[in-house]
Protein backbone atom coordinates (compact mmCIF):
# COMPACT_ATOMS: atom_id res chain seq x y z
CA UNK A 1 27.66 -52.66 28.30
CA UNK A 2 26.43 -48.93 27.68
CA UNK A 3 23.68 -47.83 30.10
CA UNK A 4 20.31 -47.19 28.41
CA UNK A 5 18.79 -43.75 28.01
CA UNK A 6 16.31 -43.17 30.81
CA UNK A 7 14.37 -40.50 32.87
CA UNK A 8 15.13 -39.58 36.04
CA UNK A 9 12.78 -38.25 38.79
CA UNK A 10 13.86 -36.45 41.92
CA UNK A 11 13.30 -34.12 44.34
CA UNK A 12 15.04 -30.54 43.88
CA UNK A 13 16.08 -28.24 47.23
CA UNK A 14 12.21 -26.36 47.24
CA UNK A 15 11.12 -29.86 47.78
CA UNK A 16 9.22 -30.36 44.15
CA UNK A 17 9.19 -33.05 41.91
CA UNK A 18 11.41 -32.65 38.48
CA UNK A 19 12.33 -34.83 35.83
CA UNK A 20 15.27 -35.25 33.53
CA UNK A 21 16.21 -37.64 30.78
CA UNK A 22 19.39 -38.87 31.11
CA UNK A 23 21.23 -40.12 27.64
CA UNK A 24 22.83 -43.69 27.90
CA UNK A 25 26.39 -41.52 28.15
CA UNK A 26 25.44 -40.20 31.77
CA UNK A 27 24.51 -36.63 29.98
CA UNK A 28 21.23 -34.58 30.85
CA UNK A 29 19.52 -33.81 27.35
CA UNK A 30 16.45 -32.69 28.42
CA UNK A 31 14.86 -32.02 31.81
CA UNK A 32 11.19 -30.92 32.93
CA UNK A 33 11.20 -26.44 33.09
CA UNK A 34 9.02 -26.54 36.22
CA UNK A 35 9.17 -28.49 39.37
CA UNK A 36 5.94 -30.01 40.25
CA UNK A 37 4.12 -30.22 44.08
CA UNK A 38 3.75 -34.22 43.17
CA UNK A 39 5.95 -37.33 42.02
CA UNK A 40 2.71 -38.00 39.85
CA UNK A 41 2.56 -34.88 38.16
CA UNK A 42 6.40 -35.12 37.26
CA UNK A 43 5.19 -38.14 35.52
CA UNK A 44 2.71 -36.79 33.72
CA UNK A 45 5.26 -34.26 32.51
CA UNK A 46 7.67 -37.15 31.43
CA UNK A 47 4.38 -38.93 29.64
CA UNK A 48 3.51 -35.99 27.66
CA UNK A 49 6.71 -36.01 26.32
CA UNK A 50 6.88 -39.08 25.40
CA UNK A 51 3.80 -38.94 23.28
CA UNK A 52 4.27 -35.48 21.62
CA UNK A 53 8.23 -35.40 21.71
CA UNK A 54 8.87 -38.28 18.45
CA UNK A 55 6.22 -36.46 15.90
CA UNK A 56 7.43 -32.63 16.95
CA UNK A 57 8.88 -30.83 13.64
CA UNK A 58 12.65 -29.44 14.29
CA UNK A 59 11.84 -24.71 13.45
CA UNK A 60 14.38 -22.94 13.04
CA UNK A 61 13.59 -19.74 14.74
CA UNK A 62 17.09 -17.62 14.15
CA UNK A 63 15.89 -16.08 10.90
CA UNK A 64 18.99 -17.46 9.50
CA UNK A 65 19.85 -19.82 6.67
């Protein structure tokens, strides 16, 4: 049985709080850009992302076609 998608928190070597989401293949696809002085501030970064992350629109920024 494949392991589910799921976020990871964790504590880096400066001793903050990051986040990651894991895919259900053991790959990191996403991970929190700053590490934060709590565990419940990590969380907050994984909520927002949950509730902005599904209606975000995919732009194209290379100019390109």
């Amino acid at each position: 049985m494949p392991a589910e998608p799921r976020f990871e928190l964790f504590v880096d070597a400066a001793d903050e709080w990051r986040w990651r989401l894991v895919a259900a293949n053991g790959e990191i696809i996403a991970d929190g850009a700053e590490g934060y002085v709590s565990k419940q501030g990590a969380r907050r970064g994984i909520e927002s992302v949950k509730r902005v992350a599904g209606d975000a629109p995919v732009v194209d920024t290379s100019g390109g076609q």
